[in-house]
C-alpha atoms as a PDB file:
ATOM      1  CA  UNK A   1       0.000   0.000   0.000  1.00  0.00           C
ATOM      2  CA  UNK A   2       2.644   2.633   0.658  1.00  0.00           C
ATOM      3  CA  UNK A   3       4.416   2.009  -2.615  1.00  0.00           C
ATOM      4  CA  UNK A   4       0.940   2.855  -4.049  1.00  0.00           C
ATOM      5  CA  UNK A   5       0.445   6.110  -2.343  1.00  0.00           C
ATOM      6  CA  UNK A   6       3.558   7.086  -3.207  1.00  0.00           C
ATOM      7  CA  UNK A   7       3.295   6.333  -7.113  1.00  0.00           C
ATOM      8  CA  UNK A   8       0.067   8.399  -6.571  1.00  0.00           C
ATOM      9  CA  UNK A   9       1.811  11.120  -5.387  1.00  0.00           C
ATOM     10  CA  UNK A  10       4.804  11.408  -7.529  1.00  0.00           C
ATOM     11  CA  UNK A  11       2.038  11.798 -10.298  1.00  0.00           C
ATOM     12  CA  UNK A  12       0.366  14.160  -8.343  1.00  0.00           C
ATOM     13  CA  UNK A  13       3.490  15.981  -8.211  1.00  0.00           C
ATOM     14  CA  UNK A  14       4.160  15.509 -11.977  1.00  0.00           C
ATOM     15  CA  UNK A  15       0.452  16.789 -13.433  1.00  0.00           C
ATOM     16  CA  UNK A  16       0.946  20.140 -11.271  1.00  0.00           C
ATOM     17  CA  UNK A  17       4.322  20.590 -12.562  1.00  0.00           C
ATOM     18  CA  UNK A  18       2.492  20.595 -15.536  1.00  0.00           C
ATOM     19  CA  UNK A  19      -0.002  22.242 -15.085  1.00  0.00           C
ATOM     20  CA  UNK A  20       2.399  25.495 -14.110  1.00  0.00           C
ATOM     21  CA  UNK A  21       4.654  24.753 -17.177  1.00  0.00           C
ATOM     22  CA  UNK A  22       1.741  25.070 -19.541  1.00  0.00           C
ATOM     23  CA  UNK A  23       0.438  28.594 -17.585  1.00  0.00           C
ATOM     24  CA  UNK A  24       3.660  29.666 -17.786  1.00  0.00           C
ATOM     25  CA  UNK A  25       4.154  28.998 -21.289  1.00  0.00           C
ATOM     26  CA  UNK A  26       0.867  31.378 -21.916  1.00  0.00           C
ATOM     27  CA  UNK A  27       2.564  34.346 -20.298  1.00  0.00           C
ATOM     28  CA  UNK A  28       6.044  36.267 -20.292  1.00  0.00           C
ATOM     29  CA  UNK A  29       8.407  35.478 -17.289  1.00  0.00           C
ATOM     30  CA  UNK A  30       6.698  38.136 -15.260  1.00  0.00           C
ATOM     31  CA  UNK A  31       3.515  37.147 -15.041  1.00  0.00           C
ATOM     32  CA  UNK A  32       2.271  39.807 -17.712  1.00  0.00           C
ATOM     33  CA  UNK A  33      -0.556  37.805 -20.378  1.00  0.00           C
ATOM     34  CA  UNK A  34       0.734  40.457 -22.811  1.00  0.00           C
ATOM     35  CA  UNK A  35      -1.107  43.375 -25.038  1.00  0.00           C
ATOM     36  CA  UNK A  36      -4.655  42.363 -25.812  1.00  0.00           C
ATOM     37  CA  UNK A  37      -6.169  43.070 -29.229  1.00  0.00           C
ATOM     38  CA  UNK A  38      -8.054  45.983 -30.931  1.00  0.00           C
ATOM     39  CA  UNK A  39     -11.645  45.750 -31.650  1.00  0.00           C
ATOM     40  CA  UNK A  40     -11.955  45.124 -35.579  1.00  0.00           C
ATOM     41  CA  UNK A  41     -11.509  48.379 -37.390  1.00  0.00           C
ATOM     42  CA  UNK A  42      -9.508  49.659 -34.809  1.00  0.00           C
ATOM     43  CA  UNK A  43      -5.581  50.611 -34.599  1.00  0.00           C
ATOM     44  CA  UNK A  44      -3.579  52.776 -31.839  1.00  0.00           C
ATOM     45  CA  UNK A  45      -3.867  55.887 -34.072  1.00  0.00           C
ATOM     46  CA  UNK A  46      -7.792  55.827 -34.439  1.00  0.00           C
ATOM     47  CA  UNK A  47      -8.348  55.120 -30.580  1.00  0.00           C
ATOM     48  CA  UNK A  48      -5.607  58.031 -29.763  1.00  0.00           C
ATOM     49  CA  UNK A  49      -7.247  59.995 -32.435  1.00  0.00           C
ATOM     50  CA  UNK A  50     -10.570  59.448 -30.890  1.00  0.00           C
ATOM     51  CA  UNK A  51      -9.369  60.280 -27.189  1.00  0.00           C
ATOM     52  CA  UNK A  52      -7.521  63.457 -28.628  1.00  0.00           C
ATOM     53  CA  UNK A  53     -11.130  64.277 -29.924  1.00  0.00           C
ATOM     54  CA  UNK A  54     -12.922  63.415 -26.480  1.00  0.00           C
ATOM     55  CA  UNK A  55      -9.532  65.853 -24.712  1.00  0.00           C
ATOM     56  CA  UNK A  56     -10.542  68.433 -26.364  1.00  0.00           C
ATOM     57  CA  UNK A  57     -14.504  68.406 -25.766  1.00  0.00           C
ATOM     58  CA  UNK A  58     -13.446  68.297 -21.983  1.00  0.00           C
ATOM     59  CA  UNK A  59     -14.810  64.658 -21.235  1.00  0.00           C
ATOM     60  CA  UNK A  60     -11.759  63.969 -18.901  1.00  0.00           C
ATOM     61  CA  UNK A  61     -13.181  66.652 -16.958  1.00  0.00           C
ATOM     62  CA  UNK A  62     -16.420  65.326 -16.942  1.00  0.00           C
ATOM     63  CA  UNK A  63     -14.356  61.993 -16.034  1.00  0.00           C
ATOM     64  CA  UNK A  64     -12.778  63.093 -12.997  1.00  0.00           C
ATOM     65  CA  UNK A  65     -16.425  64.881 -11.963  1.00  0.00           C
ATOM     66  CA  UNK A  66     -17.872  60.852 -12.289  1.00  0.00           C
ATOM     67  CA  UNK A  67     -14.886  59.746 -10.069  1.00  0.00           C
ATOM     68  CA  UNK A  68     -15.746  62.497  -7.374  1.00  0.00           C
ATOM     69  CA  UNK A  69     -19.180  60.846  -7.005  1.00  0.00           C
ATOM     70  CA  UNK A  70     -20.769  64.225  -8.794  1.00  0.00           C
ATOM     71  CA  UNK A  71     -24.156  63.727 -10.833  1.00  0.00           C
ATOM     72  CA  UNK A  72     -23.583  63.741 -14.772  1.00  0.00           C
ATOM     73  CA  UNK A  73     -26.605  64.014 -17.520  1.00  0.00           C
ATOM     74  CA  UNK A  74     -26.685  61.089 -19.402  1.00  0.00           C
ATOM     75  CA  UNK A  75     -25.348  62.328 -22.123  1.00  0.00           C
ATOM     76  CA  UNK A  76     -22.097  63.268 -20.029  1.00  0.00           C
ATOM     77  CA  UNK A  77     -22.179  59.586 -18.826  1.00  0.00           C
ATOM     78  CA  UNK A  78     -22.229  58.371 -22.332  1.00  0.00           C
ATOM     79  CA  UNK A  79     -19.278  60.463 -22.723  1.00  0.00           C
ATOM     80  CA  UNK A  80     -17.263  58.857 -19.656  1.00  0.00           C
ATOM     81  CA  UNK A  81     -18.036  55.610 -20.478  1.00  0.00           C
ATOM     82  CA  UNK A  82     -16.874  55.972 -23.924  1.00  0.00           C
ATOM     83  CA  UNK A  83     -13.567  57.738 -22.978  1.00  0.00           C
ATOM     84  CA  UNK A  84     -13.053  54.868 -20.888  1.00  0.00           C
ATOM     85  CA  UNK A  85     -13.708  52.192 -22.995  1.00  0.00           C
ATOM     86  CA  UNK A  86     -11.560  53.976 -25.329  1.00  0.00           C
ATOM     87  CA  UNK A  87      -8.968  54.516 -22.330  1.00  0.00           C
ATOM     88  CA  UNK A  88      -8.860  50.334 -22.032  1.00  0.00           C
ATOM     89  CA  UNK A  89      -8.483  49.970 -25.399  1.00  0.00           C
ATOM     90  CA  UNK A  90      -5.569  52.148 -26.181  1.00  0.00           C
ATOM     91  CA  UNK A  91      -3.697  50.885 -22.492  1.00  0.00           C
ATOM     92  CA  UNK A  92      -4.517  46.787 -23.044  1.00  0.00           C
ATOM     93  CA  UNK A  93      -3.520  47.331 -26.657  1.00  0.00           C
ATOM     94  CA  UNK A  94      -0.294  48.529 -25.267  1.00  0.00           C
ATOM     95  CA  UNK A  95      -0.602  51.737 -27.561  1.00  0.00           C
ATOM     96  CA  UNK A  96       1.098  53.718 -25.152  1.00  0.00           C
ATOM     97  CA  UNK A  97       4.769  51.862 -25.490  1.00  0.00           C
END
């Protein structure tokens, strides 16, 4: 019986060996899954463009309003969400490096 348990074991050592190797495989040595991709039709320079647009209209104002718990019109809160949908988009897409 003990040899059994212990055959049982080294394989239970052995498939989560593996199962690390094959996470680690998926991402870079530090831990980071890497840049994520654009929606279709999109590239850095039209989500920059488009948050260069939203800059100038004022919406990170309007952003940092939304973060300080202030009341927004909907159409204001379209705004924020869009800038930061756009926001994720450009920073998972790794745009910025």
């Amino acid at each position: 019986m003990a040899t059994a348990s212990r055959i049982a074991g080294k394989f239970a050592v052995l498939g989560i060996a593996g199962l690390l190797a094959a996470c680690a495989a998926q991402s870079s040595p530090n831990g980071d899954p890497g840049a994520k991709p654009l929606p279709p039709g999109q590239t850095c320079q039209t989500v920059r463009g488009e948050l260069n647009k939203m800059d100038g209209r004022g919406v990170p104002a309007k952003v940092e309003r939304a973060t300080a718990g202030q009341k927004l019109s909907p159409a204001d809160k379209a705004d924020v969400d869009r800038y930061n949908q756009m926001l994720n988009y450009y920073l998972g897409g790794r745009c910025h490096v």
